[in-house]
Protein backbone atom coordinates (compact mmCIF):
# COMPACT_ATOMS: atom_id res chain seq x y z
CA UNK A 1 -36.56 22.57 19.01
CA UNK A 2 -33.04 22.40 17.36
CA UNK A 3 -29.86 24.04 18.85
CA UNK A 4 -29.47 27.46 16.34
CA UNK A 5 -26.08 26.74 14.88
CA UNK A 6 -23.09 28.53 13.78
CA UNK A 7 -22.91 30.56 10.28
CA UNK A 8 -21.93 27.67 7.62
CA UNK A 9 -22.93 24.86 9.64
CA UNK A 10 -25.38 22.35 8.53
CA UNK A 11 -27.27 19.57 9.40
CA UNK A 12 -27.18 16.25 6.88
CA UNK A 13 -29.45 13.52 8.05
CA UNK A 14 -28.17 10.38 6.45
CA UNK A 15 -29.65 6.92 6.89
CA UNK A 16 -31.26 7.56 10.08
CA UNK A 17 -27.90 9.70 11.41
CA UNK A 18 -27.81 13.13 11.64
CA UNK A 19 -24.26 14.94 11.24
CA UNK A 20 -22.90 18.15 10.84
CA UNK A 21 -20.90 19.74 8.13
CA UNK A 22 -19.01 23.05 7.35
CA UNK A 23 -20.02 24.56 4.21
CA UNK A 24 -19.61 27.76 2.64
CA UNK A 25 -21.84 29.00 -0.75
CA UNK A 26 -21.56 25.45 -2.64
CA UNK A 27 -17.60 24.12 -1.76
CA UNK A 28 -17.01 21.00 -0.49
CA UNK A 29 -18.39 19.72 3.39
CA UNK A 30 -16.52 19.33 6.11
CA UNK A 31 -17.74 16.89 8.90
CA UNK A 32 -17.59 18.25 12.61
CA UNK A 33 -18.31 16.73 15.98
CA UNK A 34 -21.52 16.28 16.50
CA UNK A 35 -21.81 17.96 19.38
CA UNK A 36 -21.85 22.02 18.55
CA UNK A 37 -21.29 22.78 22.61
CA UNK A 38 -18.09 20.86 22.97
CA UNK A 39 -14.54 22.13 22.25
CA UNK A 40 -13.51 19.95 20.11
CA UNK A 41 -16.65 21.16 17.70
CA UNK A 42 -15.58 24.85 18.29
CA UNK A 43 -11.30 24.11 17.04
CA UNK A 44 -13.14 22.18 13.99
CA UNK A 45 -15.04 24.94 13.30
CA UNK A 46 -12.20 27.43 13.78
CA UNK A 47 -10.07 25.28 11.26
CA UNK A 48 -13.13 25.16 8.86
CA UNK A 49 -13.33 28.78 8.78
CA UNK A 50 -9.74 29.15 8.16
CA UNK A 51 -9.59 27.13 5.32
CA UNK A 52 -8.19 24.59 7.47
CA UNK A 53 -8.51 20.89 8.11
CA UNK A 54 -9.38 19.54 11.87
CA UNK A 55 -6.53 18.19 13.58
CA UNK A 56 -5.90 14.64 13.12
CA UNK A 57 -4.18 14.29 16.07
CA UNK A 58 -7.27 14.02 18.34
CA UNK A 59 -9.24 11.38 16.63
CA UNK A 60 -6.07 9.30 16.89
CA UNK A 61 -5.43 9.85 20.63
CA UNK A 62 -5.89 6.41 22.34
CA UNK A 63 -4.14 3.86 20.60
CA UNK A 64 -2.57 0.91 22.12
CA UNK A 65 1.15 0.35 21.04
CA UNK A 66 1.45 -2.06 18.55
CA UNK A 67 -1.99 -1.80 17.07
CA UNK A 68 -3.28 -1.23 13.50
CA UNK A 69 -4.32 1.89 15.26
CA UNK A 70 -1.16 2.97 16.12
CA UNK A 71 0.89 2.35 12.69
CA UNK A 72 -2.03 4.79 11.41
CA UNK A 73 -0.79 7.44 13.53
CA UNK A 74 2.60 6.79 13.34
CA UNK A 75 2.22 7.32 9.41
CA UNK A 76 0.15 10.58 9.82
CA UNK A 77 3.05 11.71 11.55
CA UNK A 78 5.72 10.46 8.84
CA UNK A 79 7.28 13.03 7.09
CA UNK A 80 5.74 10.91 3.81
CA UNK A 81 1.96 11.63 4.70
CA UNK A 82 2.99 14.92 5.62
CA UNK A 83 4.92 15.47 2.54
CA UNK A 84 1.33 14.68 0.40
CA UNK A 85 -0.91 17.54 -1.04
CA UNK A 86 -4.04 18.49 0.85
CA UNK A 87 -6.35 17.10 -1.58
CA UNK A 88 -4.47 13.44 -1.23
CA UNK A 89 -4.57 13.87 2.53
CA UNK A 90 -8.25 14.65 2.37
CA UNK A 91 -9.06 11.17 0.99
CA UNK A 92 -6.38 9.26 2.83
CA UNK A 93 -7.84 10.72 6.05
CA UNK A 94 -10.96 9.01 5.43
CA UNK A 95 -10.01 5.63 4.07
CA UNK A 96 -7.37 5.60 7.04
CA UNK A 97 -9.93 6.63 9.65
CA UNK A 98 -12.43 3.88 7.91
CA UNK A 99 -9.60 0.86 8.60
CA UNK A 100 -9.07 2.35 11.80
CA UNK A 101 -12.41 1.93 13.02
CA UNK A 102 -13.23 -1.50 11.84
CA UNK A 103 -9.38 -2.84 12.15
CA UNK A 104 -7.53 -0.71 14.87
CA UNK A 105 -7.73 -3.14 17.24
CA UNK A 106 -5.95 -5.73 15.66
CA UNK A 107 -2.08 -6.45 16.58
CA UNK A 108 -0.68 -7.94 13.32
CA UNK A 109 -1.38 -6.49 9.49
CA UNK A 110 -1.00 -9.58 8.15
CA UNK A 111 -4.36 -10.02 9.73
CA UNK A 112 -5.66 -7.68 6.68
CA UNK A 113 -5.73 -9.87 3.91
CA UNK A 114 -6.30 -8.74 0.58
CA UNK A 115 -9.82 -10.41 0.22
CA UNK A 116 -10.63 -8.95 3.75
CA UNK A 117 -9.92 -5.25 3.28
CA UNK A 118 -11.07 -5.22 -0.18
CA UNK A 119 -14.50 -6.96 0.07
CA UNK A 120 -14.66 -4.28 3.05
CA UNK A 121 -13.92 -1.39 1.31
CA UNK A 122 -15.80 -2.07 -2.04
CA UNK A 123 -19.19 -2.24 0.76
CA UNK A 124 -18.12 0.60 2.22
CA UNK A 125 -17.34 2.76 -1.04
CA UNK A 126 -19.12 1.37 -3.44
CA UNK A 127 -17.14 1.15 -5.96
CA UNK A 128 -14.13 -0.33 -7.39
CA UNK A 129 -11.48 2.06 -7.66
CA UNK A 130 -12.20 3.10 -4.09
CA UNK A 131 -11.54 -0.28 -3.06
CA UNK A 132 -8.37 -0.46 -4.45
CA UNK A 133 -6.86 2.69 -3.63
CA UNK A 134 -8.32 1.09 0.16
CA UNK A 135 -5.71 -1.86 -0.47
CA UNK A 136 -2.71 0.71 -1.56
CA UNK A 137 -3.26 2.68 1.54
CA UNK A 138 -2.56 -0.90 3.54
CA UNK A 139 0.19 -1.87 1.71
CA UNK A 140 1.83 2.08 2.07
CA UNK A 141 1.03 1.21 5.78
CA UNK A 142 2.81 -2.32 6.03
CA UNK A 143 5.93 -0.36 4.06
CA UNK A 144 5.76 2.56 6.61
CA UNK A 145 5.31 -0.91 9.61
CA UNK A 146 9.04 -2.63 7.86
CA UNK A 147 10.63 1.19 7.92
């Protein structure tokens, strides 16, 4: 039987994953850690609750200097990412977090061509305006690399 969870919290099963999500009366989802016992579930929570969002800091953690990974966190912690509304930051976080994953390992942006990230991203988001704010987020990060 299935762990009782926390007021607000929700389970979305979503091709063959299961995840959870913050939500409270019909506003928008939050994703948390999938595992409910762990502490890094109980800050996300915390932050939900508060109106909050999760700290970034900790799904950046271990990135090699010189990385794709670690220009991502460099710019999260630019005083121009910083600078952005919470709504912009909501969407850069996942686009960001998306090259991250697939790309962080890589040592050079030029590696990212523009075919590359946007045939990526247009899979990924399905559609085309999503891909190309995808391929203004890497060019914002290649300005933020020169800086």
């Amino acid at each position: 039987m299935p762990r009782k969870l926390p007021p607000h919290v929700e389970r979305n099963h979503v091709k063959g994953h299961t995840y959870l999500s913050f939500r409270r009366g019909k506003g928008p989802r939050v994703r948390l850690p999938n595992d409910p016992t762990s502490e890094e579930f109980m800050a996300a929570y915390q932050a939900a609750l508060l109106g909050q969002f999760a700290p970034v800091r900790d799904r950046l953690a271990p990135a090699a200097l010189g990385t794709i990974a670690a220009l991502i966190a460099s710019y999260m912690r630019s005083a121009e990412y910083i600078g952005l509304r919470d709504t912009s930051k909501t969407g850069y976080i996942s686009r960001l977090e998306t090259l991250r994953t697939e790309n962080g390992h890589r040592t050079r942006c030029r590696a990212l061509t523009r075919a590359h990230h946007h045939g990526h991203s247009s899979a990924l988001c399905g559609s085309p305006r999503c891909g190309t704010r995808y391929s203004e987020e890497v060019r914002i990060l290649i300005r933020h690399a020169e800086a």
